[in-house]
C-alpha atoms as a PDB file:
ATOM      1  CA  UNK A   1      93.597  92.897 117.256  1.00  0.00           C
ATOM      2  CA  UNK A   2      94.319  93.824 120.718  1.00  0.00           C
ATOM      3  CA  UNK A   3      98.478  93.174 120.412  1.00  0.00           C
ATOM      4  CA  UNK A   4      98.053  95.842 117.176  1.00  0.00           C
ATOM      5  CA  UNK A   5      95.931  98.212 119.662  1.00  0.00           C
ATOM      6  CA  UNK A   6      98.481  97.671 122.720  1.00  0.00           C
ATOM      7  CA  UNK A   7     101.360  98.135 120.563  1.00  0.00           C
ATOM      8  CA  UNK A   8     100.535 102.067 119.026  1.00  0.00           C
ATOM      9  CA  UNK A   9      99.190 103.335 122.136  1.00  0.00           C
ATOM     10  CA  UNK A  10     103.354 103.976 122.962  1.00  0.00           C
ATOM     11  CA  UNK A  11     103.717 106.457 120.024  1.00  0.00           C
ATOM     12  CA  UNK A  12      99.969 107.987 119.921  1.00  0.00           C
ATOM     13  CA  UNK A  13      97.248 108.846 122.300  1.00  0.00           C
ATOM     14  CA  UNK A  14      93.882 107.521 120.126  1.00  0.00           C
ATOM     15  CA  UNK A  15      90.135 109.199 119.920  1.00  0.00           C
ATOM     16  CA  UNK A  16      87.228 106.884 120.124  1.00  0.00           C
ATOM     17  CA  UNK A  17      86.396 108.189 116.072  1.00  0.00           C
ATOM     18  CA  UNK A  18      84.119 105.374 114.315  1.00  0.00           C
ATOM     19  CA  UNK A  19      84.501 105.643 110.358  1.00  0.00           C
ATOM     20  CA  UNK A  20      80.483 106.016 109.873  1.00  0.00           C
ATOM     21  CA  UNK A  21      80.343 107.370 106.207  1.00  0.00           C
ATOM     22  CA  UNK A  22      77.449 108.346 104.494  1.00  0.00           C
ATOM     23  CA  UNK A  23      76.452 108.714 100.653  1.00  0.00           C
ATOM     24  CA  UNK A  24      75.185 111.458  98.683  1.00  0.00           C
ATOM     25  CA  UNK A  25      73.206 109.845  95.850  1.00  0.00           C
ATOM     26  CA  UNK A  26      71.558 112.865  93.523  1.00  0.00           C
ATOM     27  CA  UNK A  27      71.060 114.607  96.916  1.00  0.00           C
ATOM     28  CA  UNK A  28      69.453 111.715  99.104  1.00  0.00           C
ATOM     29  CA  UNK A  29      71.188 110.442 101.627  1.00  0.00           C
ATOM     30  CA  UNK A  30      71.837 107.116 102.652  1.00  0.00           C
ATOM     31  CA  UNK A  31      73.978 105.368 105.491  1.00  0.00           C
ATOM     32  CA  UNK A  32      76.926 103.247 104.999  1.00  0.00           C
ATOM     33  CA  UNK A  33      77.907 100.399 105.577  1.00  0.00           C
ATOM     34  CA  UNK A  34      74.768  98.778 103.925  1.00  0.00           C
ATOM     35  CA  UNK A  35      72.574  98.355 107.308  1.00  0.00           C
ATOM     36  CA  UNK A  36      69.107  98.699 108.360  1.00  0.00           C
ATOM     37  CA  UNK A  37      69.274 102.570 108.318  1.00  0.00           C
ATOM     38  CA  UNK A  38      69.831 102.071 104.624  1.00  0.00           C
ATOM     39  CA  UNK A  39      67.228  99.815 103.784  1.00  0.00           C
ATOM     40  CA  UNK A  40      64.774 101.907 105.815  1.00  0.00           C
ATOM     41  CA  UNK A  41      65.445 104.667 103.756  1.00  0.00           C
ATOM     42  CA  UNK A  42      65.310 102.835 100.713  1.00  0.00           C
ATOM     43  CA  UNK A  43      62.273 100.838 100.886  1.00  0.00           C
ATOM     44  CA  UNK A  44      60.842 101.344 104.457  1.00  0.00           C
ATOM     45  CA  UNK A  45      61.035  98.042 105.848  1.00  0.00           C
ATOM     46  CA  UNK A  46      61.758  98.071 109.591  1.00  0.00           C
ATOM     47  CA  UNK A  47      62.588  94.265 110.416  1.00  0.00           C
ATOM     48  CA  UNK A  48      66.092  92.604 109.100  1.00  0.00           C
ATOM     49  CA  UNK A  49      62.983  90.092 107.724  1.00  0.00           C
ATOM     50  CA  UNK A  50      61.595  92.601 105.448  1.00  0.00           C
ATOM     51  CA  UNK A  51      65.113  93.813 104.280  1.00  0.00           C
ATOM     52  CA  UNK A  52      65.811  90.373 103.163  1.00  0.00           C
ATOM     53  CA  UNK A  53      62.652  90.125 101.882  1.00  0.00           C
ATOM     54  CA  UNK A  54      63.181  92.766  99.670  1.00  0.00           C
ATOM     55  CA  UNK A  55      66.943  91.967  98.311  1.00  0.00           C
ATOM     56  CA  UNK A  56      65.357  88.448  97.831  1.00  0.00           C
ATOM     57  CA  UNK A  57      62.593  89.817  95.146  1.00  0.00           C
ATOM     58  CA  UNK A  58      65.149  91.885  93.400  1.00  0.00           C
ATOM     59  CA  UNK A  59      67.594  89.149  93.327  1.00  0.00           C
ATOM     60  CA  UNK A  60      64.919  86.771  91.480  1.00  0.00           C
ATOM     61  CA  UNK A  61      63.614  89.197  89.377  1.00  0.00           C
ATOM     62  CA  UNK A  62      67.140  89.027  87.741  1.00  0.00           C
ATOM     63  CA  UNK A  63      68.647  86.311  86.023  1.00  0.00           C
ATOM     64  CA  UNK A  64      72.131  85.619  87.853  1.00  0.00           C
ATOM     65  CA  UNK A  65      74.528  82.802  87.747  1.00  0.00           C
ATOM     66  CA  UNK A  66      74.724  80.420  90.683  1.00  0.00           C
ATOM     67  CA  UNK A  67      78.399  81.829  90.730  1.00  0.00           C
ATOM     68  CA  UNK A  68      79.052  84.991  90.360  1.00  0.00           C
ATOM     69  CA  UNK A  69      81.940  86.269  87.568  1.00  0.00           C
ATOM     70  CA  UNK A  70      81.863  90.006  87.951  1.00  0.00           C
ATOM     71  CA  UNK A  71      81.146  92.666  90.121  1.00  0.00           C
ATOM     72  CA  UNK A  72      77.752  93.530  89.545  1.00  0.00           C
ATOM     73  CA  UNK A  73      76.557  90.162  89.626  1.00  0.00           C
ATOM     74  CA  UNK A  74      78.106  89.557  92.766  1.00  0.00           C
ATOM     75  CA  UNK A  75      76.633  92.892  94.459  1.00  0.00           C
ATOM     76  CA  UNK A  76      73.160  92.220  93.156  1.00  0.00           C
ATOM     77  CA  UNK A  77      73.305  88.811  94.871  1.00  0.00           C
ATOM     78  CA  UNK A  78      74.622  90.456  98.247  1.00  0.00           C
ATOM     79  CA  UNK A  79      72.229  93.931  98.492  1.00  0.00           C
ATOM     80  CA  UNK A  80      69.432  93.788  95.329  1.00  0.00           C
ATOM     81  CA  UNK A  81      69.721  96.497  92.175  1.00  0.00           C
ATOM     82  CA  UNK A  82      67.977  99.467  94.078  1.00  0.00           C
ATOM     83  CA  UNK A  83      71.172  99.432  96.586  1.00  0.00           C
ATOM     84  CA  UNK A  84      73.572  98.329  93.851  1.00  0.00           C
ATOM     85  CA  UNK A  85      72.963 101.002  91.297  1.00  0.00           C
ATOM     86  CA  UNK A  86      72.498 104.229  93.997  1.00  0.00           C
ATOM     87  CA  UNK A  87      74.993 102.960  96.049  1.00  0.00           C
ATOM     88  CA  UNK A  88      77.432 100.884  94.457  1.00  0.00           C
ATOM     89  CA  UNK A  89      77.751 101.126  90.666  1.00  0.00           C
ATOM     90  CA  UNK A  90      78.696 104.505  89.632  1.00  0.00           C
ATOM     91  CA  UNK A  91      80.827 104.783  92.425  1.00  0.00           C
ATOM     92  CA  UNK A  92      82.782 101.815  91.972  1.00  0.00           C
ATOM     93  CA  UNK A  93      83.243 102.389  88.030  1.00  0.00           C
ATOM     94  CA  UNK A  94      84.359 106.016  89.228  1.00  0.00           C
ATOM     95  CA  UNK A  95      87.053 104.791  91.584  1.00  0.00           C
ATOM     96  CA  UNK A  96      88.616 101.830  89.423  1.00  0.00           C
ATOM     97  CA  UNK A  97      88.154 103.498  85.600  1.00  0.00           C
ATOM     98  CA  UNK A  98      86.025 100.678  83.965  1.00  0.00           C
ATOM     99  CA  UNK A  99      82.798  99.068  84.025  1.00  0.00           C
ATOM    100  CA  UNK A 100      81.006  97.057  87.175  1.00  0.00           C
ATOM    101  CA  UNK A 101      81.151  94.251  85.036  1.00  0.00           C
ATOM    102  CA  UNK A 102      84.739  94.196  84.109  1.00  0.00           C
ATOM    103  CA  UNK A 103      85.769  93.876  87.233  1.00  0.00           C
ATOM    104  CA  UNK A 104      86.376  90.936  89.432  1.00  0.00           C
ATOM    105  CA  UNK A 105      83.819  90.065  92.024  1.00  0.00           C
ATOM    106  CA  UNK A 106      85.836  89.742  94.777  1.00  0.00           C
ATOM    107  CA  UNK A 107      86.176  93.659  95.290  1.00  0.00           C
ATOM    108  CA  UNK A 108      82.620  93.924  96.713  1.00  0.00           C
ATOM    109  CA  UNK A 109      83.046  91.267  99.134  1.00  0.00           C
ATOM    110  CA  UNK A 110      84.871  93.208 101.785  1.00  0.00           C
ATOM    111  CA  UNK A 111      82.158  96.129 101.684  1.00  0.00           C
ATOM    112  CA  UNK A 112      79.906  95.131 105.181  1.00  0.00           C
ATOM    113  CA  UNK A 113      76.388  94.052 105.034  1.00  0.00           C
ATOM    114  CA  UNK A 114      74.135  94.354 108.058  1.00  0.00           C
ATOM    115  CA  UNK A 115      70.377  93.575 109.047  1.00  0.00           C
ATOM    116  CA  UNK A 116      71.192  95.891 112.182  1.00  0.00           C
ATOM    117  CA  UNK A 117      70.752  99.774 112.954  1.00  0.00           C
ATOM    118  CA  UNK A 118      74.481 100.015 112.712  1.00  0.00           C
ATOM    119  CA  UNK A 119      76.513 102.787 111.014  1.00  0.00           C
ATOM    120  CA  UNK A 120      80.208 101.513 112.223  1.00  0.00           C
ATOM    121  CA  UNK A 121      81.852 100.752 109.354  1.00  0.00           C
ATOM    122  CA  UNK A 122      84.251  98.004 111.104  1.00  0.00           C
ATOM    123  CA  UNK A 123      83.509  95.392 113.596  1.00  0.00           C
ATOM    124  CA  UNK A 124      87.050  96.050 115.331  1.00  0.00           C
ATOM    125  CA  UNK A 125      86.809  96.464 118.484  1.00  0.00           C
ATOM    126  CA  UNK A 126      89.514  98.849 119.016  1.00  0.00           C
ATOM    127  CA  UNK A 127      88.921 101.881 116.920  1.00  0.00           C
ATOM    128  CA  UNK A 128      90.080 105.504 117.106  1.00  0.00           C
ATOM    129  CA  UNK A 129      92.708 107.998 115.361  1.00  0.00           C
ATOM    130  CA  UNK A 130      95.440 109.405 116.635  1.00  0.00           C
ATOM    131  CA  UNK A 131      94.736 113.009 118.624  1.00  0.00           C
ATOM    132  CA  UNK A 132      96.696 114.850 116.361  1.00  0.00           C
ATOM    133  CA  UNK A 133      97.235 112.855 113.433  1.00  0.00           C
ATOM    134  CA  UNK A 134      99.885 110.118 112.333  1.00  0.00           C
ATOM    135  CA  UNK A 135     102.567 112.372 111.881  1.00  0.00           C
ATOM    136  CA  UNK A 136     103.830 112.134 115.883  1.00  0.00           C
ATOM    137  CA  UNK A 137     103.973 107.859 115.740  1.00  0.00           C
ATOM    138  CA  UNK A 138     106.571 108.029 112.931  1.00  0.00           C
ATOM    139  CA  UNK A 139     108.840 111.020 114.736  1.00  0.00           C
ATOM    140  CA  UNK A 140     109.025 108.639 117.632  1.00  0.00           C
ATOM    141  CA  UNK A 141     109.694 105.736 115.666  1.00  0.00           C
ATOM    142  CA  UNK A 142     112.751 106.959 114.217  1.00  0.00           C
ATOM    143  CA  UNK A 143     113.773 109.099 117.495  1.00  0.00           C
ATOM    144  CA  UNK A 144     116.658 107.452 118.001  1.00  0.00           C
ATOM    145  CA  UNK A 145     120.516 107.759 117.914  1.00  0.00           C
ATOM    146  CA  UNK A 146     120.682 104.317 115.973  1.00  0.00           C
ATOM    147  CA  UNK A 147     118.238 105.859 113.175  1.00  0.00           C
ATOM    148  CA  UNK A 148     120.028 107.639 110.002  1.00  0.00           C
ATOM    149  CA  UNK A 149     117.398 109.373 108.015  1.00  0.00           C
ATOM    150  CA  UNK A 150     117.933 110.340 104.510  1.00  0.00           C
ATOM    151  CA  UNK A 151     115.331 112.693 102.879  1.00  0.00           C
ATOM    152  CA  UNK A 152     115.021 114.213  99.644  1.00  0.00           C
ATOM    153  CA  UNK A 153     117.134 111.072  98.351  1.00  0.00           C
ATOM    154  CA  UNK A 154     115.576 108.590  95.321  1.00  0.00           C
ATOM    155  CA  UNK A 155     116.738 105.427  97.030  1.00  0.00           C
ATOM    156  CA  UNK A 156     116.704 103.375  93.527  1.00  0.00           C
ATOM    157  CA  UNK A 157     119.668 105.729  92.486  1.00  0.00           C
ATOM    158  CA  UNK A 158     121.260 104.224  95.465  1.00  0.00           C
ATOM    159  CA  UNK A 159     119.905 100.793  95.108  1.00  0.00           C
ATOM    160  CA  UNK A 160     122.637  98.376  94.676  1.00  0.00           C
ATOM    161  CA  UNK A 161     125.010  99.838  97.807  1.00  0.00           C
ATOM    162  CA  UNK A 162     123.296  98.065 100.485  1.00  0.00           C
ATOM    163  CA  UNK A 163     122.695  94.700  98.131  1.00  0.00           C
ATOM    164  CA  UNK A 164     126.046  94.712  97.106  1.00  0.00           C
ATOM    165  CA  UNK A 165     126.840  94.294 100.788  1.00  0.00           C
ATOM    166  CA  UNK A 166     124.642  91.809 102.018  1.00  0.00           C
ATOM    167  CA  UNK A 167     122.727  93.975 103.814  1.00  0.00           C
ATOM    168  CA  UNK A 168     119.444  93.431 104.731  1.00  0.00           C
ATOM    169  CA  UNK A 169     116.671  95.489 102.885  1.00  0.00           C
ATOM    170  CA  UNK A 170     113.045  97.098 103.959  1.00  0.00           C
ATOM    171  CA  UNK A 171     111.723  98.191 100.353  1.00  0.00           C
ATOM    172  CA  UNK A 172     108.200  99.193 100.586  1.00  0.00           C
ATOM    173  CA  UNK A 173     108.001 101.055  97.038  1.00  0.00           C
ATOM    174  CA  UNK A 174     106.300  99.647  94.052  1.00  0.00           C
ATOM    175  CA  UNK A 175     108.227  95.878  93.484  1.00  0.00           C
ATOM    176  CA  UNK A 176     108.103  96.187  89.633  1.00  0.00           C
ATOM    177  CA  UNK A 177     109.613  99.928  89.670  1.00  0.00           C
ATOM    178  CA  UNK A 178     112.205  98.014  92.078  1.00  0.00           C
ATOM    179  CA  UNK A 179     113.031  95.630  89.049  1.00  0.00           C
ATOM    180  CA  UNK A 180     112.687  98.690  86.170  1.00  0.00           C
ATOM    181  CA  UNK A 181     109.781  97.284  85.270  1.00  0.00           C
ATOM    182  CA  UNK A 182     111.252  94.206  83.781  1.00  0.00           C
ATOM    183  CA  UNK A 183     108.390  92.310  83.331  1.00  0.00           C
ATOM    184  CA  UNK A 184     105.897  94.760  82.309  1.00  0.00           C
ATOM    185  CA  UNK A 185     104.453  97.641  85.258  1.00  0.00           C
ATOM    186  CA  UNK A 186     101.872  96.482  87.470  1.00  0.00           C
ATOM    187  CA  UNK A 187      98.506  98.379  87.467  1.00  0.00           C
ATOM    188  CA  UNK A 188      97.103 101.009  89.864  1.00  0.00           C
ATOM    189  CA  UNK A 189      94.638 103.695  90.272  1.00  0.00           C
ATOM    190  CA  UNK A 190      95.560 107.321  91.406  1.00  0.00           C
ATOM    191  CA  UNK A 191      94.394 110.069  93.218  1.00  0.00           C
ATOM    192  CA  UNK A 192      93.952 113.934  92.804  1.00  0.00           C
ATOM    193  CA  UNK A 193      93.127 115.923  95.967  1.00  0.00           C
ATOM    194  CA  UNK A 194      91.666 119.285  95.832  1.00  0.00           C
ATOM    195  CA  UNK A 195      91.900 121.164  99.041  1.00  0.00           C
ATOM    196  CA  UNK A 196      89.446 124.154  99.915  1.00  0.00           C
ATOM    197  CA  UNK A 197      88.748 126.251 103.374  1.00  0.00           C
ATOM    198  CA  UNK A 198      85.581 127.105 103.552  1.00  0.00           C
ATOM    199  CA  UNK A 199      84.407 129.814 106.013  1.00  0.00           C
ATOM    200  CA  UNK A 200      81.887 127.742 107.678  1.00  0.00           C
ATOM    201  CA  UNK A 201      82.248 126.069 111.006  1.00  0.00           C
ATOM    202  CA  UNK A 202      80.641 122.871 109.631  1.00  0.00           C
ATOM    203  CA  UNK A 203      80.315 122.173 105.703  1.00  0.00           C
ATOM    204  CA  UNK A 204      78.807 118.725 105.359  1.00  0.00           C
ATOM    205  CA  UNK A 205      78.519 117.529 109.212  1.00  0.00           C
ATOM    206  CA  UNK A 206      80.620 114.026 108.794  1.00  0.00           C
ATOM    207  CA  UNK A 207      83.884 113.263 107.756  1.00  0.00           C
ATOM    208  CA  UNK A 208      82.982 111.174 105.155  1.00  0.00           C
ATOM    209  CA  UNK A 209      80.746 111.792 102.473  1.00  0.00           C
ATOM    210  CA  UNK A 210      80.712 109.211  99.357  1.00  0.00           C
ATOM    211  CA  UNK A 211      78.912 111.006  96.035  1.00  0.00           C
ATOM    212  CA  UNK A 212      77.768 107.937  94.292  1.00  0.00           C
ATOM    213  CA  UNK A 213      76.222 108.781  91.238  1.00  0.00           C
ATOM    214  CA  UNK A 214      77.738 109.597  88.356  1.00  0.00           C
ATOM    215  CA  UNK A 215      77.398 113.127  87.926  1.00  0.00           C
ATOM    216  CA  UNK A 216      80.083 114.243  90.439  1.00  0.00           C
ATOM    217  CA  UNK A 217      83.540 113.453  88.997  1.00  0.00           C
ATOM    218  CA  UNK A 218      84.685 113.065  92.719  1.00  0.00           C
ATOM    219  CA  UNK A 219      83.872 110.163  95.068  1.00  0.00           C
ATOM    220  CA  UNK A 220      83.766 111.535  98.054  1.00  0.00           C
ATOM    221  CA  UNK A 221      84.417 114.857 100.085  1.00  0.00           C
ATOM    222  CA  UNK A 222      86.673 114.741 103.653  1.00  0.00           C
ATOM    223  CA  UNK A 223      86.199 117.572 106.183  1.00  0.00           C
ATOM    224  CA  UNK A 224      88.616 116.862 108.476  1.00  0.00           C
ATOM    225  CA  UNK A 225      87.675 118.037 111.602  1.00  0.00           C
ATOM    226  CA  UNK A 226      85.442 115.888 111.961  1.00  0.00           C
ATOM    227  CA  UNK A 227      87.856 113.108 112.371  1.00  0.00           C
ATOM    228  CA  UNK A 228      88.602 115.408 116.171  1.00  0.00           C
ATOM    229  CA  UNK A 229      85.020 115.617 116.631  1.00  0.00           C
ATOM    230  CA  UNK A 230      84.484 119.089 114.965  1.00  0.00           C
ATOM    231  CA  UNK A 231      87.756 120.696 116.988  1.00  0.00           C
ATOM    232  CA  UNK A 232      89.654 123.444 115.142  1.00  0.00           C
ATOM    233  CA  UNK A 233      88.876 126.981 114.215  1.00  0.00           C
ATOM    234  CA  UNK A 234      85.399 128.231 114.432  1.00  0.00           C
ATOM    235  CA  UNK A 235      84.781 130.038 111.070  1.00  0.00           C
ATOM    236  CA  UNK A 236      86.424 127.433 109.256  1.00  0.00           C
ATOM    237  CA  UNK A 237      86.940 124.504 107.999  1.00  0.00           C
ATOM    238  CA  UNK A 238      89.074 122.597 105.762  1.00  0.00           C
ATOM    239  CA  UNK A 239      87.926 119.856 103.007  1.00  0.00           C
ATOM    240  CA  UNK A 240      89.270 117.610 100.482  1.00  0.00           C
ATOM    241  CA  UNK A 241      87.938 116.129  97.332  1.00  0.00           C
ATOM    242  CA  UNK A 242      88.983 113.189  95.805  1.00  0.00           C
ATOM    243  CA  UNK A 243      89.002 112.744  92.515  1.00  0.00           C
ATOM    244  CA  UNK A 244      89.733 108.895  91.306  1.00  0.00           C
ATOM    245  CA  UNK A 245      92.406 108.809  88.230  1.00  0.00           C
ATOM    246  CA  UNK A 246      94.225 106.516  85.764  1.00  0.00           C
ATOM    247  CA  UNK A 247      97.578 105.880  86.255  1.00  0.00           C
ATOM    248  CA  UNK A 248     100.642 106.100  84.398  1.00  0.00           C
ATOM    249  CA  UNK A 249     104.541 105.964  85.288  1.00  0.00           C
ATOM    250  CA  UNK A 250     105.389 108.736  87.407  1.00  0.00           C
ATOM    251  CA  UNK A 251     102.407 109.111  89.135  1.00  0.00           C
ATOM    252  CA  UNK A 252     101.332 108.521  93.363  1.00  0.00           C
ATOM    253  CA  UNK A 253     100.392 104.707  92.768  1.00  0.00           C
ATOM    254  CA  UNK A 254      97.507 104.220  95.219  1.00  0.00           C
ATOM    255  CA  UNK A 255      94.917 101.146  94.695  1.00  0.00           C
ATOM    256  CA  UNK A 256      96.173  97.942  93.008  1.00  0.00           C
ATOM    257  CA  UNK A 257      94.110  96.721  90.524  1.00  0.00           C
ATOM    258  CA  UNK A 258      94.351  93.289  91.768  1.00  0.00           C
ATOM    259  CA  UNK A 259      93.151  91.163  89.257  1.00  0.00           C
ATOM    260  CA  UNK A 260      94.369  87.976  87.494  1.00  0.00           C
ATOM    261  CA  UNK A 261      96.535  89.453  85.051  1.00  0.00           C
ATOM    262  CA  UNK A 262      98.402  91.707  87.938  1.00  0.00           C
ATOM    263  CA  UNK A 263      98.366  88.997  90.511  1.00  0.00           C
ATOM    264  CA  UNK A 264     100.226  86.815  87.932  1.00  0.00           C
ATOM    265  CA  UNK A 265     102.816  89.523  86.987  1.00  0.00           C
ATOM    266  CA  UNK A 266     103.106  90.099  90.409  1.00  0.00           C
ATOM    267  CA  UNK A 267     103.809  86.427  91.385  1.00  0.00           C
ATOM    268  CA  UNK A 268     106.881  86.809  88.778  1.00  0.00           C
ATOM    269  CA  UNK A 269     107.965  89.620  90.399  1.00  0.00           C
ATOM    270  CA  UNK A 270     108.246  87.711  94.031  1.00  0.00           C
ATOM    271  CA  UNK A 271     109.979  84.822  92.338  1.00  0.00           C
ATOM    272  CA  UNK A 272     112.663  87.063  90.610  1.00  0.00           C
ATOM    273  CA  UNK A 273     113.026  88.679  94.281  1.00  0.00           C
ATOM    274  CA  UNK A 274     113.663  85.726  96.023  1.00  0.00           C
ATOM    275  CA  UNK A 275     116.448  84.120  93.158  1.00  0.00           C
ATOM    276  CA  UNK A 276     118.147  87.622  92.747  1.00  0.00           C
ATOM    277  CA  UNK A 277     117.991  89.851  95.684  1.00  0.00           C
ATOM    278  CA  UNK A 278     117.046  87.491  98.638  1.00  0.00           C
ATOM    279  CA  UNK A 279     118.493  90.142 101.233  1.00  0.00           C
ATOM    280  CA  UNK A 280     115.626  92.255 100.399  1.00  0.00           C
ATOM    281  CA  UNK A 281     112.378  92.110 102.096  1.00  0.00           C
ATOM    282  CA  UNK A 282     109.925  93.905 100.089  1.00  0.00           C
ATOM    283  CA  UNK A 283     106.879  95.347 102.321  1.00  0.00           C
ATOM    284  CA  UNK A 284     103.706  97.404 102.670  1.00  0.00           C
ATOM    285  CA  UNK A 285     100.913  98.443  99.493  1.00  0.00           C
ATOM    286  CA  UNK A 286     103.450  98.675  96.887  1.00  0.00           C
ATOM    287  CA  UNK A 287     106.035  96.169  98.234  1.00  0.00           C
ATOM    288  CA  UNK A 288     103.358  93.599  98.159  1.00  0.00           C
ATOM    289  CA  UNK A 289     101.229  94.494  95.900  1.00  0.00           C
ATOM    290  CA  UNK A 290      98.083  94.721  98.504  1.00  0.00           C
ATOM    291  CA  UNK A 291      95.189  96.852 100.041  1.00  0.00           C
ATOM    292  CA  UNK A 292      96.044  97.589 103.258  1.00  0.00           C
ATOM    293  CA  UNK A 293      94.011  98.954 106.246  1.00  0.00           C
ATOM    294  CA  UNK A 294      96.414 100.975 108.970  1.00  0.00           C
ATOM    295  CA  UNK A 295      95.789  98.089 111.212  1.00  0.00           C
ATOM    296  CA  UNK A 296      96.520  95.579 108.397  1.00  0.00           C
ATOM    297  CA  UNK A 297      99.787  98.007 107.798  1.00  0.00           C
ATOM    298  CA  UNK A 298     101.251  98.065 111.041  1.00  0.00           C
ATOM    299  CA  UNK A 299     100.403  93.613 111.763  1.00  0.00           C
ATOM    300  CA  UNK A 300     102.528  92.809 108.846  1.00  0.00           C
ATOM    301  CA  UNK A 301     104.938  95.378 109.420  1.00  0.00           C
ATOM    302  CA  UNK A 302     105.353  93.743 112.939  1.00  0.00           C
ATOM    303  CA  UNK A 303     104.987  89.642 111.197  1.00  0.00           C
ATOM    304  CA  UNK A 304     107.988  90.930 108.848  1.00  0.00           C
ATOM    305  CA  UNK A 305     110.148  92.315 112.062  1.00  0.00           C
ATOM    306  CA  UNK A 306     109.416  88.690 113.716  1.00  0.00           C
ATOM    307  CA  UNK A 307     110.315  86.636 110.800  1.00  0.00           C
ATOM    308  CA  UNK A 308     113.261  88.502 109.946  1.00  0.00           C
ATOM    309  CA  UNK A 309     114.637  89.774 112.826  1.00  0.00           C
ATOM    310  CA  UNK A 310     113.205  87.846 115.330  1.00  0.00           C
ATOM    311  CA  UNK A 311     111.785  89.028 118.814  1.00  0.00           C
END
């Protein structure tokens, strides 16, 4: 959205990067989002009539439901089985810890299909990262002789001094560790990130590379500079791999498992907010229990400042 665009140009000047990951299935490569380059690759159809075509026959040739009630089911009826199990099954058990058909089929949805020659992952119009990472927009946010910042502090230690009086509250940590886990802890998945430099100018030539199957205990592998176009230190090079885990109190809580059971222990958790502590407004991933994209971060970041606050 343009006003989301408009508004972090103040703190950051942006690149023109477009998120164009690609995946590493037993050594064949494959674009992402699911687009035409894909299905070239896969089958070597050339017209977006072939490519549905194709997911058409596969789709037939297994018995689905005319709904949907799983992952896999739903992903077979969006992209066939050839894309679904290189592309989309070990991957996805990988990242959430439990079988394709365990979980709900909503997750799948927000993954982009095309019948275009189109590697951008969004549609956004405005795209780009900050030259010089993210760091810079939150030292100017809080440059400012109104702005107290605590560090090293565990605010639930401190919790009930500003609730005690009346003041009002941005919590954006996990709502159930808020309440001591009350009513039973939410569910997440975790991360681990191993960090190399390699002594290479260029290791895997994208930013972005997803290892689908399941032999790699990783799902993907960042090299940073490409994110700057390849800018840094020739010789080197810095990646990251990322290594999906289960979660347990204690740990970096990253992806929500959003399913029924959460989003109904979650729902009790916003109810007991609102009838005990109504002065606090509980925000971002953990506070509300939500995937976020950056732009998704900073819009309801800026929808809680209206709605509270005001203009």
């Amino acid at each position: 959205m343009k006003n989301i665009w408009d508004y972090v140009q103040q703190f950051a000047e942006f690149n023109q990067y477009i998120n164009s990951p690609i995946a590493n299935y037993h050594g064949e490569i494959y674009n992402l989002p699911f687009n035409m380059n894909t299905f070239n690759k896969l089958w070597g159809v050339i017209t977006p009539d072939e490519a549905k075509a194709k997911i058409e026959e596969q789709k037939n040739a297994v018995s689905l439901t005319s709904k949907p009630t799983n992952l896999e089911e739903q992903a077979i009826s969006l992209i066939g089985t050839d894309v679904y199990e290189k592309l989309v099954k070990s991957y996805t058990e990988k990242q959430w810890g439990r079988s394709a058909t365990k979980l709900p089929s909503f997750i799948i949805r927000r993954l982009p299909v095309r019948f275009t020659y189109d590697n951008n992952y969004f549609n956004d119009p405005y795209q780009g990262i900050p030259i010089g990472g993210y760091t810079q927009i939150i030292e100017k946010l809080l440059d400012s002789s109104l702005i107290n910042v605590k560090t090293n502090i565990d605010y639930l230690e401190h919790r009930d001094e500003g609730i005690e009086h009346g003041a009002k509250v941005i919590y954006t940590g996990m709502i159930d560790q808020f309440f001591d886990y009350k009513l039973g802890a939410l569910e997440y998945r975790s991360l681990k990130f191993e960090t190399e430099v390699r002594n290479v100018d260029n290791y895997q030539g994208n930013a972005v590379v997803n290892y689908t199957d399941a032999d790699h205990p990783y799902t993907r592998i960042i090299e940073h500079k490409h994110f700057e176009f390849g800018k840094g230190n020739k010789g080197k090079t810095v990646i990251t791999y990322e290594y999906p885990q289960a979660w347990h109190q204690g740990d970096e809580p990253y992806y929500p498992i959003n399913d029924q059971q959460n989003r109904s222990l979650y729902k009790k958790y916003t109810d007991l907010a609102k009838s005990k502590v109504p002065n606090v407004v509980f925000g971002g991933r953990l506070g509300q229990y939500r995937y976020y994209n950056m732009d998704q971060t900073i819009m309801a970041a800026l929808q809680v400042v209206h709605r509270e606050f005001g203009d």
